[in-house]
C-alpha atoms as a PDB file:
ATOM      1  CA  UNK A   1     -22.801  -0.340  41.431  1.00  0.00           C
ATOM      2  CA  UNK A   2     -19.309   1.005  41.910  1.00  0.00           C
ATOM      3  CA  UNK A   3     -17.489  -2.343  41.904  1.00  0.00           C
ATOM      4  CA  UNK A   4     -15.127  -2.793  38.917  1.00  0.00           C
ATOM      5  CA  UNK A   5     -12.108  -3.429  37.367  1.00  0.00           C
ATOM      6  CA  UNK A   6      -8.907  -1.881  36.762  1.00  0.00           C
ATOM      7  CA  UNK A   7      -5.593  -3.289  35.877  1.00  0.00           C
ATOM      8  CA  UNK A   8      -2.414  -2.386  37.567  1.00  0.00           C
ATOM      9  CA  UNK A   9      -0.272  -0.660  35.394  1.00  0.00           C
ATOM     10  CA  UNK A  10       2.788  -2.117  36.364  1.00  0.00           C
ATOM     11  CA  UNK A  11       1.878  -5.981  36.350  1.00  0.00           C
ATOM     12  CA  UNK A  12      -1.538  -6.084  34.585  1.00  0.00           C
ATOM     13  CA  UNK A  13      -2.734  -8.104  37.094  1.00  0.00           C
ATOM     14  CA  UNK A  14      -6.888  -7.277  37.541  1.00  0.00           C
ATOM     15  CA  UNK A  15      -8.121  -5.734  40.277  1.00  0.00           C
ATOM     16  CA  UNK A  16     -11.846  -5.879  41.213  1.00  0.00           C
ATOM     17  CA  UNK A  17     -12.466  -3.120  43.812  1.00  0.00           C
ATOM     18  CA  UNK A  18     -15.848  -1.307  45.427  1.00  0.00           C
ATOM     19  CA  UNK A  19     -14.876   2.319  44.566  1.00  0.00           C
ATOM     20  CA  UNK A  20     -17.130   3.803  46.699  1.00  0.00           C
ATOM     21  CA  UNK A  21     -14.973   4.867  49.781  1.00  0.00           C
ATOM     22  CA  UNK A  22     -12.942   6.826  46.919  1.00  0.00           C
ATOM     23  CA  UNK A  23     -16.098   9.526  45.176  1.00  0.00           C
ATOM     24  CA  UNK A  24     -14.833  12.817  45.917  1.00  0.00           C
ATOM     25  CA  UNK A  25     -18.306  14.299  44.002  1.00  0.00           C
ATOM     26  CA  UNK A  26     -21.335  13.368  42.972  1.00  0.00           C
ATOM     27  CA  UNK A  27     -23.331  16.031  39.980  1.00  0.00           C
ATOM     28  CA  UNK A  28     -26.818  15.400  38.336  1.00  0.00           C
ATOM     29  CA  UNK A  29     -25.591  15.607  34.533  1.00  0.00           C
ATOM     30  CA  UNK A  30     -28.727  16.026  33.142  1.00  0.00           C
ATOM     31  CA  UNK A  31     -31.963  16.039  34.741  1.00  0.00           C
ATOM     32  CA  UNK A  32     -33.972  16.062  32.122  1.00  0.00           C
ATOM     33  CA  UNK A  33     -33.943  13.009  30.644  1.00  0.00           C
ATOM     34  CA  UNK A  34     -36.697  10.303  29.418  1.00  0.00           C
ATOM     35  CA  UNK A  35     -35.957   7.877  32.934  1.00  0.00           C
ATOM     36  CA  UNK A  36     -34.903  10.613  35.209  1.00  0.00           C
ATOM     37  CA  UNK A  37     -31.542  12.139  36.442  1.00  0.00           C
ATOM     38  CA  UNK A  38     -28.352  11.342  35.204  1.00  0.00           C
ATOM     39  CA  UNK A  39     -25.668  11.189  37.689  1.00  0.00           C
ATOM     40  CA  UNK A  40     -21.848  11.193  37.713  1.00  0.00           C
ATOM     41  CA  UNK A  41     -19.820  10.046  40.333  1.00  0.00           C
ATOM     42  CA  UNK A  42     -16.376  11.706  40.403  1.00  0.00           C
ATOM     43  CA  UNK A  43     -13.341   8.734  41.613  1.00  0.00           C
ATOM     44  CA  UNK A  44     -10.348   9.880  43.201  1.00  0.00           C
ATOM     45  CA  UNK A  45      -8.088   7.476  44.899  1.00  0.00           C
ATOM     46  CA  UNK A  46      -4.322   9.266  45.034  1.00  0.00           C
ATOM     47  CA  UNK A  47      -2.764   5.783  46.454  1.00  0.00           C
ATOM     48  CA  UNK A  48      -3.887   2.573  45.362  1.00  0.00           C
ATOM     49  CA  UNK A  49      -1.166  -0.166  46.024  1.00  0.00           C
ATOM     50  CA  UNK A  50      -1.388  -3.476  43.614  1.00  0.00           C
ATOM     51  CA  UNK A  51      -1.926  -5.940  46.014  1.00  0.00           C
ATOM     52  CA  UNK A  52      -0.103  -8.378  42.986  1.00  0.00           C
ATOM     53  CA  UNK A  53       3.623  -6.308  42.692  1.00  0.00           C
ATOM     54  CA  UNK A  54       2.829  -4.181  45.770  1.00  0.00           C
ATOM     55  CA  UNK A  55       3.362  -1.004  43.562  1.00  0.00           C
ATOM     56  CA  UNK A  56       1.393   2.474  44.530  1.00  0.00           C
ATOM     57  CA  UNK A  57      -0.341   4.169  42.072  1.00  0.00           C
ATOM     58  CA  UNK A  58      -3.021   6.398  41.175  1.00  0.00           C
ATOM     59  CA  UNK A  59      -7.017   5.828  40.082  1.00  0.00           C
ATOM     60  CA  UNK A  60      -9.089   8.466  38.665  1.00  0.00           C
ATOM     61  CA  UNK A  61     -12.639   8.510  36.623  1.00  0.00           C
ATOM     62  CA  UNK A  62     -16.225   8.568  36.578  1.00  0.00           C
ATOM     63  CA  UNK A  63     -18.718   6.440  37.632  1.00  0.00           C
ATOM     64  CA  UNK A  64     -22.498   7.254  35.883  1.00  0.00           C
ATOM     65  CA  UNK A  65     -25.481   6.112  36.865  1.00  0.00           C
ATOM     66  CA  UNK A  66     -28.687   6.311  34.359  1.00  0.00           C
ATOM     67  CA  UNK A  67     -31.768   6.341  36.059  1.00  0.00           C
ATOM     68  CA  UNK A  68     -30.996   7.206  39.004  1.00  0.00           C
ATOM     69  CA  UNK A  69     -29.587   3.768  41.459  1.00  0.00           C
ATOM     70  CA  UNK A  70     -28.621   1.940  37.858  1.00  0.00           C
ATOM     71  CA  UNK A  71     -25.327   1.382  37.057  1.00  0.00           C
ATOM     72  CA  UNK A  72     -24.616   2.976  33.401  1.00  0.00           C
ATOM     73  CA  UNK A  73     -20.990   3.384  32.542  1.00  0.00           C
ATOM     74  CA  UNK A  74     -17.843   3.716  34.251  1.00  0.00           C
ATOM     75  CA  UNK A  75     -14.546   4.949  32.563  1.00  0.00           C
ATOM     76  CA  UNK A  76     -11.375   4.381  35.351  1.00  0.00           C
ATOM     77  CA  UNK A  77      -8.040   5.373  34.785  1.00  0.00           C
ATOM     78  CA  UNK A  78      -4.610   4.384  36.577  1.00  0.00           C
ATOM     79  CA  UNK A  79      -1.595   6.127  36.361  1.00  0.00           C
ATOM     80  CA  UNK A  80       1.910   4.997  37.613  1.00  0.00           C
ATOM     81  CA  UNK A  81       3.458   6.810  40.998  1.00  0.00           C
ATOM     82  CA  UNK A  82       6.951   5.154  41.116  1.00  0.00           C
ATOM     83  CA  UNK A  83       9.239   4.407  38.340  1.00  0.00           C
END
């Protein structure tokens, strides 16, 4: 469930990662819906190096989960550390 894709934002190259080892949180969004809870997954990983250009930068986002165990969306961000 928390294997995607980003792309380095140096080279472009795509990288397919389990993001997992990086949730800093995890909040029920909305418990009240028709399937059950709602779930966000926060994603912080401050150093991610591109294992393409060898460049460090930064992933951040969300991973949601709708019902509960099902993958729903995901929305990941990078952001360049060097210049």
């Amino acid at each position: 469930m928390f294997t995607h894709s980003i792309y380095c934002p140096y080279c472009n190259s795509e990288i397919t990662e389990d993001w997992s080892d990086y949730i800093t949180s995890s909040d029920v969004v909305d418990e009240d819906r028709q399937m059950g809870c709602e779930i966000e997954h926060s994603i912080e990983c401050e150093e991610y190096t591109c294992p393409g250009c060898k460049k460090t930068f930064r992933v951040y986002g969300s991973v949601w989960e709708y019902p509960e165990g099902a993958y729903n969306y995901h929305e990941l961000n990078t952001e360049q550390l060097e210049d």
